[in-house]
N, C-alpha and C. Protein backbone atom coordinates (compact mmCIF):
# COMPACT_ATOMS: atom_id res chain seq x y z
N UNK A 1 -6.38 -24.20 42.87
CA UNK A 1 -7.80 -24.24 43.13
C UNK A 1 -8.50 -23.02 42.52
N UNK A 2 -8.36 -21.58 42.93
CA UNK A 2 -8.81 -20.69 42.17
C UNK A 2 -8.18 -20.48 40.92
N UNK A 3 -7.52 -20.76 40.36
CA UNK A 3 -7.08 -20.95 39.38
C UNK A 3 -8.02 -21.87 38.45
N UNK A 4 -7.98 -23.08 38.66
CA UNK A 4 -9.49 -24.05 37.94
C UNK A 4 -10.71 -23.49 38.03
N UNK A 5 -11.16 -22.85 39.41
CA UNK A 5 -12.28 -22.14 39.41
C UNK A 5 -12.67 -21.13 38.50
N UNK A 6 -11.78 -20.32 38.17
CA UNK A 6 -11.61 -19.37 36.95
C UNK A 6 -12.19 -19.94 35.72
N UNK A 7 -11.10 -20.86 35.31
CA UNK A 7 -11.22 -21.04 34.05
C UNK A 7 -12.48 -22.18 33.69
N UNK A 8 -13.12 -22.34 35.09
CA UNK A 8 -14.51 -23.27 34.23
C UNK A 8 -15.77 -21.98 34.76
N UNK A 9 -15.55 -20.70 35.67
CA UNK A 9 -16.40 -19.91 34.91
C UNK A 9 -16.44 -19.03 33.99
N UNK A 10 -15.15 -19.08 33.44
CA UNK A 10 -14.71 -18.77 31.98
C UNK A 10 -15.28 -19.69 31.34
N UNK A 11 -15.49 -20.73 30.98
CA UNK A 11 -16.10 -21.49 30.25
C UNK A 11 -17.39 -21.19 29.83
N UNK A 12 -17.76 -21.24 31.43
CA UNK A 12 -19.71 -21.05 31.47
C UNK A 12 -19.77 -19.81 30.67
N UNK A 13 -19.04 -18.86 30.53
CA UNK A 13 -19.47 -17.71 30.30
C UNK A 13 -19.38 -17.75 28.83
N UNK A 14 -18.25 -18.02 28.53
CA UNK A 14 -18.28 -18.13 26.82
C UNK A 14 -18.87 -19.46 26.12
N UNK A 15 -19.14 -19.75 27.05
CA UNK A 15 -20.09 -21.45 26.16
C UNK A 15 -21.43 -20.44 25.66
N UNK A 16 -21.96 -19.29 26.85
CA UNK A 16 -23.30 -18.85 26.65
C UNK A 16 -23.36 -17.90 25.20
N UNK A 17 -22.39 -17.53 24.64
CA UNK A 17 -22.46 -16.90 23.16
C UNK A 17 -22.23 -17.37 22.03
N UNK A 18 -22.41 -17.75 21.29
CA UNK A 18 -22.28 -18.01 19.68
C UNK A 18 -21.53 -17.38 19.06
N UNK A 19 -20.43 -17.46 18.22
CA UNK A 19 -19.82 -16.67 16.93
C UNK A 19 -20.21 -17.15 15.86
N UNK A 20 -20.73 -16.45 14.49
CA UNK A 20 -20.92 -17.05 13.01
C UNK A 20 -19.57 -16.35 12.20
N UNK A 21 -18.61 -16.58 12.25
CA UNK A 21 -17.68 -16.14 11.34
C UNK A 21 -18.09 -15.68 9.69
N UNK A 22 -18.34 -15.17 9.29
CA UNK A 22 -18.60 -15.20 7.83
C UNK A 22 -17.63 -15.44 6.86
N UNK A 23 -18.15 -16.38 5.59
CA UNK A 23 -17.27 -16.68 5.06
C UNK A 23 -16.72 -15.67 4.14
N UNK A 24 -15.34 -15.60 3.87
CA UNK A 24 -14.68 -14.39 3.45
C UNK A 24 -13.55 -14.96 2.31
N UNK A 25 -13.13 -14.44 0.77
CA UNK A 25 -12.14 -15.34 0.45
C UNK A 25 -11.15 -14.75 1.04
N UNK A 26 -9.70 -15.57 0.85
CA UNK A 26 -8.73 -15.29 2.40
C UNK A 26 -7.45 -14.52 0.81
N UNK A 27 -7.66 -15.02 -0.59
CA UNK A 27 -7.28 -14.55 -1.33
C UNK A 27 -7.36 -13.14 -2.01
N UNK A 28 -6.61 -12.40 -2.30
CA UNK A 28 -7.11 -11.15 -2.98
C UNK A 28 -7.49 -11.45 -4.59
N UNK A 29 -7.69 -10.80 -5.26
CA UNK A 29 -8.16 -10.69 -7.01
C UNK A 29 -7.09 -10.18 -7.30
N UNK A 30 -6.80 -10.43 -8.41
CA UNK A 30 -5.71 -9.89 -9.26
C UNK A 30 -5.93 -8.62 -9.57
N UNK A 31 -6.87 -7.61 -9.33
CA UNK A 31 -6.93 -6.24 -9.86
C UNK A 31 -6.72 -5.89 -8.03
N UNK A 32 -7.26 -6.46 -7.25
CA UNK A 32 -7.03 -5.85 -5.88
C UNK A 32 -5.20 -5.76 -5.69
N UNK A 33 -4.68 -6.52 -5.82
CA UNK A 33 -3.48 -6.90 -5.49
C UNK A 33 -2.53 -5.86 -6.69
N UNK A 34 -2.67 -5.39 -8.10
CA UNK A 34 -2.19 -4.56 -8.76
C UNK A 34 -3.01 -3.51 -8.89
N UNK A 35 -4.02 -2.80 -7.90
CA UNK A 35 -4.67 -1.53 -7.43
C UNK A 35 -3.54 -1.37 -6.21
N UNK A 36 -3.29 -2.10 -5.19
CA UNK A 36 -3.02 -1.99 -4.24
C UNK A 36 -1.02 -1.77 -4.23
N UNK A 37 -1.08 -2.46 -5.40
CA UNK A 37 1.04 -1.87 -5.66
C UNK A 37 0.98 -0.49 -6.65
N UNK A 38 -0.04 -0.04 -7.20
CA UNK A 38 0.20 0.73 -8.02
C UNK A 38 0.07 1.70 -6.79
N UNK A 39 -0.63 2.09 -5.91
CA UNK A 39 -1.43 3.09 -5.12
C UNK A 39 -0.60 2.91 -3.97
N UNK A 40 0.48 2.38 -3.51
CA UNK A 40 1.04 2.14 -2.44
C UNK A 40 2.36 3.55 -2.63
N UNK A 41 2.75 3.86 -1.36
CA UNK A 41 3.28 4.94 -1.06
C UNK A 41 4.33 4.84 -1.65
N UNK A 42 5.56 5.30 -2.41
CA UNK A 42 6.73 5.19 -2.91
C UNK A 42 7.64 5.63 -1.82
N UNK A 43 8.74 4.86 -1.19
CA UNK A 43 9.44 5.79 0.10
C UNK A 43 10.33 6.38 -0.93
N UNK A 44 11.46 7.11 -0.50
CA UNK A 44 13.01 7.89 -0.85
C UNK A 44 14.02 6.96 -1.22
N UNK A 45 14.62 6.50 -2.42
CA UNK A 45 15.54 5.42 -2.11
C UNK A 45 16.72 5.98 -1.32
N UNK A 46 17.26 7.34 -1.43
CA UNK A 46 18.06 7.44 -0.86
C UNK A 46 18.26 9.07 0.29
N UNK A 47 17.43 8.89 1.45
CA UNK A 47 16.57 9.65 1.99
C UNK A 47 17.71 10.59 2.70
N UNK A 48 18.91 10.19 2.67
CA UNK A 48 20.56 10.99 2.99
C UNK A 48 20.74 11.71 2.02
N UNK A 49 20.54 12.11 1.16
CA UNK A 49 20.78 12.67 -0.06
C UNK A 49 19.78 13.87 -0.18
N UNK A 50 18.26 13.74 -0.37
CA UNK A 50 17.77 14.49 -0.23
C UNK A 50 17.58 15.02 -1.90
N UNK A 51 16.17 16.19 -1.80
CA UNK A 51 16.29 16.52 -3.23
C UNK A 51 16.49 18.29 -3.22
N UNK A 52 17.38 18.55 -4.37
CA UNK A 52 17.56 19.67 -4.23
C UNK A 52 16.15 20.48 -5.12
N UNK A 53 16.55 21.38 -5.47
CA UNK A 53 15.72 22.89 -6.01
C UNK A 53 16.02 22.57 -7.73
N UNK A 54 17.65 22.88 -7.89
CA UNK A 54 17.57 22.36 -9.29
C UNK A 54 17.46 20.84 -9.99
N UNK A 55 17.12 19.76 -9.51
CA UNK A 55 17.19 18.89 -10.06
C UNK A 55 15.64 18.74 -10.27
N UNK A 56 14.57 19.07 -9.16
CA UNK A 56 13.46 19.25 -9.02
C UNK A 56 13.37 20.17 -10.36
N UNK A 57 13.68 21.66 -11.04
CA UNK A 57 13.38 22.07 -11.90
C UNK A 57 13.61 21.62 -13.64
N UNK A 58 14.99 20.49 -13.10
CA UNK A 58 15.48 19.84 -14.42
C UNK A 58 14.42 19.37 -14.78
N UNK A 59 14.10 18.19 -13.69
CA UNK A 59 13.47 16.89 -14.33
C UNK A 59 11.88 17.37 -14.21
N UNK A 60 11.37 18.55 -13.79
CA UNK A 60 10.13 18.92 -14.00
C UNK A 60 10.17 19.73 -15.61
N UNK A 61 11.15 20.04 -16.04
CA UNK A 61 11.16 20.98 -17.26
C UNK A 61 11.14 20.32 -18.49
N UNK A 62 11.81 19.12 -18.21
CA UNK A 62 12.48 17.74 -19.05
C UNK A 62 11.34 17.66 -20.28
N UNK A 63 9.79 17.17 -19.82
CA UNK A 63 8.61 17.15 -21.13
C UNK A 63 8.62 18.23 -21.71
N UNK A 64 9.13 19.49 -20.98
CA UNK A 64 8.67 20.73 -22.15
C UNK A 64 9.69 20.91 -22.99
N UNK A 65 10.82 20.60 -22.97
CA UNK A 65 12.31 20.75 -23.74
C UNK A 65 12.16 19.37 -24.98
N UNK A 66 11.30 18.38 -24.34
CA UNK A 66 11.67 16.97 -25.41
C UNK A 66 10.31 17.08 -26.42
N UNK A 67 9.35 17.29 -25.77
CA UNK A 67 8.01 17.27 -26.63
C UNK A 67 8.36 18.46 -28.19
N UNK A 68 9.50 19.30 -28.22
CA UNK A 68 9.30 19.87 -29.32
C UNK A 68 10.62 19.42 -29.92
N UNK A 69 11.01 18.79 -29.91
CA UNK A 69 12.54 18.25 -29.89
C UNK A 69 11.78 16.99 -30.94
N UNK A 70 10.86 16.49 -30.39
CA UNK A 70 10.34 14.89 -30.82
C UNK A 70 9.26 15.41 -32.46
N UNK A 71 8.98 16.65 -32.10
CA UNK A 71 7.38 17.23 -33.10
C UNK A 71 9.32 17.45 -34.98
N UNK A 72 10.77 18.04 -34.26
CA UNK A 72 11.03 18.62 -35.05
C UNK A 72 11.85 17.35 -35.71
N UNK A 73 12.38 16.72 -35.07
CA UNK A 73 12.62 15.31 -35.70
C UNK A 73 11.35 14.85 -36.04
N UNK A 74 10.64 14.32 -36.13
CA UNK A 74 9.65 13.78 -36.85
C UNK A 74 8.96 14.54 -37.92
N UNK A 75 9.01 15.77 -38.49
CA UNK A 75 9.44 16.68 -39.47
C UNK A 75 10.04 16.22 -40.38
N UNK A 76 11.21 15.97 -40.24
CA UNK A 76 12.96 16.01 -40.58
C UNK A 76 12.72 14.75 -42.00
């Protein structure tokens, strides 16, 4: 009994408001969808491992060692 009573002045109550949903496309764009993988967070593939000090200095040093490497072969 209070139980039915409830739910038909639940009724009354939400019969008295209106929603207009707006229409929205439910699809993304092809630049949204490759903005959104390019810009997405990269995790650790292997987050047990960890990064050290020198590998961080290798592979940060790596363009300055090849860029004159590439100028003296192409010289040659």
């Amino acid at each position: 009994m209070n139980h039915d009573l409830f739910e038909k002045e639940l009724k009354e109550k939400l019969d008295q408001f209106t929603v207009e949903v707006p229409d929205f496309p439910m699809k993304k764009s092809r630049l949204s969808r490759m903005a959104n993988w390019f810009f997405n967070p990269v995790s650790i593939p292997f987050p047990e491992v960890g990064y050290k000090k020198n590998a961080f200095l290798s592979i940060s040093w790596l363009p300055v060692l090849i860029l004159p490497l590439t100028f003296v072969l192409f010289l040659l």
